[in-house]
Structure formats: structure tokens, C-alpha cells
Protein backbone atom coordinates (compact mmCIF):
# COMPACT_ATOMS: atom_id res chain seq x y z
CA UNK A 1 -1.73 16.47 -8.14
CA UNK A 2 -3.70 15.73 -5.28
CA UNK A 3 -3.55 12.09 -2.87
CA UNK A 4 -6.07 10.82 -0.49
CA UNK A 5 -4.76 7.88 2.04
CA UNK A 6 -8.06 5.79 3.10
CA UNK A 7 -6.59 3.10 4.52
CA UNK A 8 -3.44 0.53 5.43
CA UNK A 9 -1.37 1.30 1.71
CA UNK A 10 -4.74 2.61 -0.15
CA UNK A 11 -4.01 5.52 -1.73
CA UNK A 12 -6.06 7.69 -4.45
CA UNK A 13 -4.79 10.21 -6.83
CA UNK A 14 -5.66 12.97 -8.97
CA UNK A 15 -4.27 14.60 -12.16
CA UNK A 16 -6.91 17.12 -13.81
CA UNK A 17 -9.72 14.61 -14.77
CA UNK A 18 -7.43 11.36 -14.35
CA UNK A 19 -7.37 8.81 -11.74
CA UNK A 20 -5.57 5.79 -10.05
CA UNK A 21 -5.68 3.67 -7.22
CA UNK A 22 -2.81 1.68 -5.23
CA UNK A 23 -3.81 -1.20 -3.12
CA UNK A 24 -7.45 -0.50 -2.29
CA UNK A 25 -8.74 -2.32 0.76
CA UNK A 26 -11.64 -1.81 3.35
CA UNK A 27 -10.27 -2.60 6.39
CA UNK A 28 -11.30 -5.79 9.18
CA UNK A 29 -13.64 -7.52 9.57
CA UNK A 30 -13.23 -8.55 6.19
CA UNK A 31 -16.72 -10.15 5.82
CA UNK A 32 -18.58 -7.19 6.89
CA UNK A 33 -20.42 -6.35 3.46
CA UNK A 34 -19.43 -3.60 0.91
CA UNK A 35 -22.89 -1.62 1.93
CA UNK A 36 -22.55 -1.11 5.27
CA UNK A 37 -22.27 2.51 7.00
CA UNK A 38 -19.02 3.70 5.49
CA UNK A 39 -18.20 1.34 3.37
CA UNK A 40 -20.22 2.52 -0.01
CA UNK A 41 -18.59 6.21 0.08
CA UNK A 42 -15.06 4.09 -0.05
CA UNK A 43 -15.77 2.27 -2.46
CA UNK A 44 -17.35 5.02 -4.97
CA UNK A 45 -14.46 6.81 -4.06
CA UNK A 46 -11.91 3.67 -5.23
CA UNK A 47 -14.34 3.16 -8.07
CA UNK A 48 -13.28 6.90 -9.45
CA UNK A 49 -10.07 5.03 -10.47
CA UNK A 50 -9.90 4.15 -14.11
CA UNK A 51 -6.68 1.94 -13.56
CA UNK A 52 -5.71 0.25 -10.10
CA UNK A 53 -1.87 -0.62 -9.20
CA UNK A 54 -0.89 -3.53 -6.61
CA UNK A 55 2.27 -3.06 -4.93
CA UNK A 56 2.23 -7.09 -4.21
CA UNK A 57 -0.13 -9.59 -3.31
CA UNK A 58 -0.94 -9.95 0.34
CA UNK A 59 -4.44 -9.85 1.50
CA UNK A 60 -4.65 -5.82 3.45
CA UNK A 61 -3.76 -4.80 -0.52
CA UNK A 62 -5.62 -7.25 -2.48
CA UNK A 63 -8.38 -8.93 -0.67
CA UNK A 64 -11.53 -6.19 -1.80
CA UNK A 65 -10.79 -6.00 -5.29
CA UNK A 66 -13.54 -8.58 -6.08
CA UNK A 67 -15.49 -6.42 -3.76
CA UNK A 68 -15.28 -2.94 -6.03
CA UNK A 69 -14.12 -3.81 -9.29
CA UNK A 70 -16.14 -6.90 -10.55
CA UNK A 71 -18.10 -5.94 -13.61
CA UNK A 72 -16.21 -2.77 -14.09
CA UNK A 73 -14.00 -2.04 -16.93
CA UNK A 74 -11.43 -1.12 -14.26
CA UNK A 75 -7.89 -1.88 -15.54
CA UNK A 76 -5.87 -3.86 -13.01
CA UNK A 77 -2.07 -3.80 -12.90
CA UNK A 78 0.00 -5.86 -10.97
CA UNK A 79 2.54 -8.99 -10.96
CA UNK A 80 1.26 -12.82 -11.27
CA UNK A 81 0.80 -13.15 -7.49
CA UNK A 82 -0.87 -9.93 -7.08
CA UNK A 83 -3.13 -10.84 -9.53
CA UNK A 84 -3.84 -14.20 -8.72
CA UNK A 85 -6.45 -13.55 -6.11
CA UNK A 86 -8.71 -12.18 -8.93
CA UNK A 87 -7.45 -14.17 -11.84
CA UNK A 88 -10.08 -17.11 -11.64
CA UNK A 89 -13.31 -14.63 -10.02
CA UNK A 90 -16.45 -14.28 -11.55
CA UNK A 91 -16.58 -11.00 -12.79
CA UNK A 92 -13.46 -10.14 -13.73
CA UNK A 93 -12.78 -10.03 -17.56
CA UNK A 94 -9.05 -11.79 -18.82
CA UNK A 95 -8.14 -8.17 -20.27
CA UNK A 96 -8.87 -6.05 -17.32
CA UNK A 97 -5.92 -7.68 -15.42
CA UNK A 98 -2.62 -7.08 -16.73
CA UNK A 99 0.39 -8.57 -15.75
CA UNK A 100 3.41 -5.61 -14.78
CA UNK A 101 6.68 -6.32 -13.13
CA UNK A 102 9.95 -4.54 -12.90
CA UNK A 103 10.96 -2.32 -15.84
CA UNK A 104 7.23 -1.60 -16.60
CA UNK A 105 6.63 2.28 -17.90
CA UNK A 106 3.51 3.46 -19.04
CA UNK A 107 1.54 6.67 -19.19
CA UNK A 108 -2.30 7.39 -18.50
CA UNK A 109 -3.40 11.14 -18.88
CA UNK A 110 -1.06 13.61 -17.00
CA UNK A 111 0.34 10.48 -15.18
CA UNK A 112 3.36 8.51 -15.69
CA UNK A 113 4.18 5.61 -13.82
CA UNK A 114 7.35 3.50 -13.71
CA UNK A 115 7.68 0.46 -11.52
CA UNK A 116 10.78 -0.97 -10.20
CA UNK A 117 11.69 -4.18 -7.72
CA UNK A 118 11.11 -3.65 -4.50
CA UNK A 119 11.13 -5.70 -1.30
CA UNK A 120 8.71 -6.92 1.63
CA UNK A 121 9.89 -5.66 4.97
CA UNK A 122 11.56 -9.00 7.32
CA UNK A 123 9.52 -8.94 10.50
CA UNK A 124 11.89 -9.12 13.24
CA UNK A 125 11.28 -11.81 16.37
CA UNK A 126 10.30 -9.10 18.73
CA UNK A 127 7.48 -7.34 16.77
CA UNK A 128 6.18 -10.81 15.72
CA UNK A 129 6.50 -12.17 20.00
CA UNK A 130 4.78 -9.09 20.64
CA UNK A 131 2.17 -9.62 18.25
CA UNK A 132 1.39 -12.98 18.47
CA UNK A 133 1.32 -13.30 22.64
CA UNK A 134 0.09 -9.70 23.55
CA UNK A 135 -3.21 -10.03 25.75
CA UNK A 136 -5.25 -8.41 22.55
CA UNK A 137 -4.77 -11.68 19.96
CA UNK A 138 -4.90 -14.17 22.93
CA UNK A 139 -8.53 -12.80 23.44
CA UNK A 140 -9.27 -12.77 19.82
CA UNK A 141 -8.14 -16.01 18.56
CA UNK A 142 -10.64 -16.48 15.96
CA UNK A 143 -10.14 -13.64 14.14
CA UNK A 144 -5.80 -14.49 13.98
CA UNK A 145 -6.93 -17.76 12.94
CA UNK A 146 -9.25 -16.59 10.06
CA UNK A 147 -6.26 -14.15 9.10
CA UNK A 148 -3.90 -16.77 9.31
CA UNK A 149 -6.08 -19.05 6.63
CA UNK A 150 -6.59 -16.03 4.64
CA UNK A 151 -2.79 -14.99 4.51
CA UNK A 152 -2.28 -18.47 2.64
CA UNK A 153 -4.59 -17.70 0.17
CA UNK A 154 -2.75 -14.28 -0.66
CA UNK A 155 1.13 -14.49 -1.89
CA UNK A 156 3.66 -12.05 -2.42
CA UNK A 157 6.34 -14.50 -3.96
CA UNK A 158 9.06 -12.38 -3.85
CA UNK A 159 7.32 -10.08 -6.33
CA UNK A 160 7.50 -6.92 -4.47
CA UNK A 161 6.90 -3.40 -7.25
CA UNK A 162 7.99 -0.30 -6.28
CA UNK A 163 6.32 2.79 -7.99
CA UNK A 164 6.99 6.08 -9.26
CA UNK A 165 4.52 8.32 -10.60
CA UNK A 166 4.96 11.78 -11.90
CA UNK A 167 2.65 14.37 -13.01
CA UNK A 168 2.31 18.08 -13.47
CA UNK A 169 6.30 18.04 -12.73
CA UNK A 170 6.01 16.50 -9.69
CA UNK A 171 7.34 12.69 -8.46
CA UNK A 172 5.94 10.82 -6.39
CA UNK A 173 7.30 7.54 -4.79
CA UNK A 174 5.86 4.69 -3.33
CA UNK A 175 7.46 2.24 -0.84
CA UNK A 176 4.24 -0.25 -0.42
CA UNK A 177 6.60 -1.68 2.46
CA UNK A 178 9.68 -0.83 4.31
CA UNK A 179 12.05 -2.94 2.18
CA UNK A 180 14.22 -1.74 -0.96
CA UNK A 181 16.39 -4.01 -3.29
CA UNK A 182 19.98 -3.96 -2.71
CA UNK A 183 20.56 -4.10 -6.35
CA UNK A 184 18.18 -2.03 -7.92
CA UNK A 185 19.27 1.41 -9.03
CA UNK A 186 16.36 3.69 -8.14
CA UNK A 187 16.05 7.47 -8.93
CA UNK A 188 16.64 9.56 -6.31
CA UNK A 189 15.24 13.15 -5.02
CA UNK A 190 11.46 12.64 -5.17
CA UNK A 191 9.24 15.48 -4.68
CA UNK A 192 7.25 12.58 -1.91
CA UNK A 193 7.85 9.32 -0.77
CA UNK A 194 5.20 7.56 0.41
CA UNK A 195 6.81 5.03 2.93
CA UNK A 196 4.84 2.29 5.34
CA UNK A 197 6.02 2.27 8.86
CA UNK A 198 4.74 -1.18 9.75
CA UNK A 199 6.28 -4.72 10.91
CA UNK A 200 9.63 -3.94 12.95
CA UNK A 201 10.46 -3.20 16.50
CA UNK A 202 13.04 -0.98 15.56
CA UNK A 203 11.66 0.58 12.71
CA UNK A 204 12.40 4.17 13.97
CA UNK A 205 16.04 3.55 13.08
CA UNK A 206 15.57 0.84 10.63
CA UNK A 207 13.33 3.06 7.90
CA UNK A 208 15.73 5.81 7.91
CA UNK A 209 18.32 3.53 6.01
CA UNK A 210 15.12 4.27 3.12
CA UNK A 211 15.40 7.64 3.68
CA UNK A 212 19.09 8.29 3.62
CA UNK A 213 19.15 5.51 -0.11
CA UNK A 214 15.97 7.74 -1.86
CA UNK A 215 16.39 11.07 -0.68
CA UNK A 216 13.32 12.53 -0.77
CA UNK A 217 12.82 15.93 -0.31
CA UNK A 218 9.21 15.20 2.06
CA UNK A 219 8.09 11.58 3.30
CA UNK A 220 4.29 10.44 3.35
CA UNK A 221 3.87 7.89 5.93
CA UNK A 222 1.25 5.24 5.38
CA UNK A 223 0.11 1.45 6.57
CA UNK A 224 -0.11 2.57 10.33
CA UNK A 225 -2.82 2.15 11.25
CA UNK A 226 -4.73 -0.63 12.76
CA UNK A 227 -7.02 -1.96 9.80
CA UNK A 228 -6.50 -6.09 10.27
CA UNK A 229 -6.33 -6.49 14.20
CA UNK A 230 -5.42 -8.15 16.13
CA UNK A 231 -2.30 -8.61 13.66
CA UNK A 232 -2.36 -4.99 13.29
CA UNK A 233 -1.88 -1.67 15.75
CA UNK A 234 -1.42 2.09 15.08
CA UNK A 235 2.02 3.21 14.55
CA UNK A 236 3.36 5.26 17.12
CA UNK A 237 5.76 7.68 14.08
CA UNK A 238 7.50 9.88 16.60
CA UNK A 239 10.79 8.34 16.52
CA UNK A 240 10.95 7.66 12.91
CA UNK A 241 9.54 11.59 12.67
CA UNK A 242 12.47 12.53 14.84
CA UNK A 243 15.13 11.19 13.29
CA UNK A 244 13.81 12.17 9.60
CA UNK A 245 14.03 15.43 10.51
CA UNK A 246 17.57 14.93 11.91
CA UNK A 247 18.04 13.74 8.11
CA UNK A 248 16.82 16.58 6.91
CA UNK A 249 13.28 15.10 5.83
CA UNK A 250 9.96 16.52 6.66
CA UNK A 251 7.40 13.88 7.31
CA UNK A 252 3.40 14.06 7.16
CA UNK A 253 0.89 11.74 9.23
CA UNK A 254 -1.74 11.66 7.32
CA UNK A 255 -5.50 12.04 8.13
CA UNK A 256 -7.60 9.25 6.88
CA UNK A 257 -9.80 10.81 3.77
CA UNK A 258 -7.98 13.96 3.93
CA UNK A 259 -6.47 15.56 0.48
CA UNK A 260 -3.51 16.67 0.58
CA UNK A 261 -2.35 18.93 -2.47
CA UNK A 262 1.26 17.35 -3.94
């Protein structure tokens, strides 16, 4: 199986001939057009995808799908919020978008994928303070505001989906943000788990409670880097990468566009 991170949670894999997609995006300004230097190799590459998964609605894993998949017979699964954004576009035909939630199992080629609650990460006061009154969004106002509208627009609604996928005996997982449901049951001992490290202050100690619950036997970290600023900002891993290996856990930074081999 092989996995290419693009992006914020965009992720691409490959079974033999088979592929899917997770929560492609493009990354800010968000009305800079699909064609532009960059932008069409991304979104051939997301167009390789015969089936696309959203791990919940907001707008850094939804907002581009009207962007690559209109007129495409590119199935798209997700829950009612995820899929709202797309529901009433032009282009988009009633079957290609199929309502999952929790409990959903399904197979496609080599792949299998299972999806299970999950739950959006609570941003704590000081990473939103920081955020909101650092000297980088004072001095770009208009683009916070025009993310702010946008957020609106783009819901989670509590309908957070946590994946598993196997193929060619290998599982991976994937934690589309650094929440878990205290009362879901979910398997343990994945080959990968593909974790974002985004939206606490402490999330060097906080993530590792994820760690310690899923035991995975190597963590993928994803979502940190800065693709929406000035809401966003790379990650800065080495603490979580620390004390994951005090766990017991290897952990990968990815390169952007690089494949790794699963």
C-alpha cells in the first residue's frame, strides 16, 4: 500500500490499481483558480481517486471538492454535514454522494474501510489568544474575516468519522483530528495511525492520551502545516515526537508529495 500526504488532512492511497482520497483540499488563498502553477498536478493527482472519504465537514477538508470532482463519476462518502457543501452544486450528480456514518463497512478492490465516531479536537483559550491577536492575523484581517464567513458555511455538527482502512494485510488508521470518543470501542494495534497535530497549546502532551488509547505500532503525523493562514501555522512535532517515542511509538513527518511505502 502506498500514501501520499499533499496537504492539511489530504491524503492519497494506493492498492495495486485502486485508489482513494481523504479530505482533498488545495490550500489558501482559496480563490486562487484550480489552473494555476501547481495546482493542476494536485488535482490530477486527487482525480486518480475513484471514491473520496470526508472525515467531517469543515472547509480545509471540504471546500475544493466542487473544484475537482464536478462532472466526474467520483463517488463521494461522507456524513450529512460533510456532504452538504456539495449537496445542492451544479455538477454533482444525487448518486455520487453517499451518505456514511458510524458503523459503515465497505470494500473497494484490495481496500477495506470501516468508519467509526470520532471527535473534533476542543481548541483550548491559549492556542485560540494566540491565534487570533498574534501580529500575523492583525495584519491580515481580511483574509480571517473571509475565513471566518467561510467557516459558517462549512459544519461539522458533531459528525466527526474516524477511519480504518486495510489492505494487503496492513491497517491503517486515521484520526482526521486530535479527538477520540470516550465511548466508542475502537480496534487497537494498527500497522499506522495517521494523527493531526493541530489546534492545542499543549498538544505535545495532550495527543499522546491518542497514542497510549490506539496503540499503534508507527504514527503518521498530518494537518501541520500552514495551508489556511493566518488561522493556520506549521507544527513544531518535536515534543509530541519525543514523548511518542518515550511511548514506545515511532513517528514520521511527512514530506509534502512524498510516497511513503505502508
Amino acid at each position: 500500500m502506498k500514501l501520499i500526504w499533499t496537504t492539511t488532512a489530504s491524503l492519497v492511497l494506493f492498492s495495486g490499481e485502486y485508489c482513494i482520497a481523504f479530505d482533498p483540499f488545495m490550500e489558501m488563498p482559496l480563490d486562487k483558480p484550480v489552473y494555476e502553477p501547481g495546482r493542476p498536478e494536485l488535482a490530477e493527482l486527487y482525480k486518480k481517486a475513484e471514491r473520496v472519504y470526508l472525515t467531517h465537514g469543515h472547509f480545509d477538508h471540504t471546500y475544493h471538492l466542487k473544484d475537482i470532482y464536478r462532472y466526474t463519476n467520483t463517488s463521494i462518502f461522507g456524513s450529512p454535514a460533510a456532504l452538504e457543501s456539495v449537496s445542492n452544486k451544479e455538477g454533482f450528480e444525487s448518486d455520487q454522494l453517499i451518505e456514511i456514518g458510524p458503523g459503515y463497512k465497505d470494500s473497494y478492490g484490495s481496500f477495506e474501510i470501516e468508519a467509526y465516531q470520532g471527535k473534533h479536537c476542543r481548541f483550548d483559550l491559549p492556542i485560540i489568544a494566540k491565534t487570533l491577536f498574534s501580529k500575523r492575523t492583525l495584519t491580515n484581517l481580511k483574509r480571517l474575516i473571509e475565513i471566518q464567513s467561510i467557516r459558517k458555511e462549512y459544519r461539522e455538527n458533531s459528525e466527526m468519522l474516524f477511519y480504518e482502512i486495510r489492505a494487503e494485510s496492513k491497517r491503517i488508521q486515521i484520526l482526521g483530528s486530535m479527538g477520540l470518543d470516550p465511548m466508542t470501542d475502537y480496534p487497537t494495534g494498527a500497522d499506522l495511525l495517521i494523527m493531526a497535530l493541530q489546534g492545542r497549546s499543549d498538544q505535545d502532551r495532550y495527543a499522546i492520551q491518542f497514542v497510549e488509547r490506539l496503540k499503534p505500532n508507527k504514527i503518521f503525523l498530518y494537518h501541520t502545516d500552514d495551508s489556511f493562514p493566518p488561522i493556520s501555522g506549521e507544527v513544531d512535532t518535536l515534543g509530541f515526537e519525543i514523548n511518542a517515542k518515550k511511548a514506545g511509538v515511532e513517528t514520521i513527518r511527512p514530506e509534502k508529495g512524498k510516497e511513503y511505502v505502508i
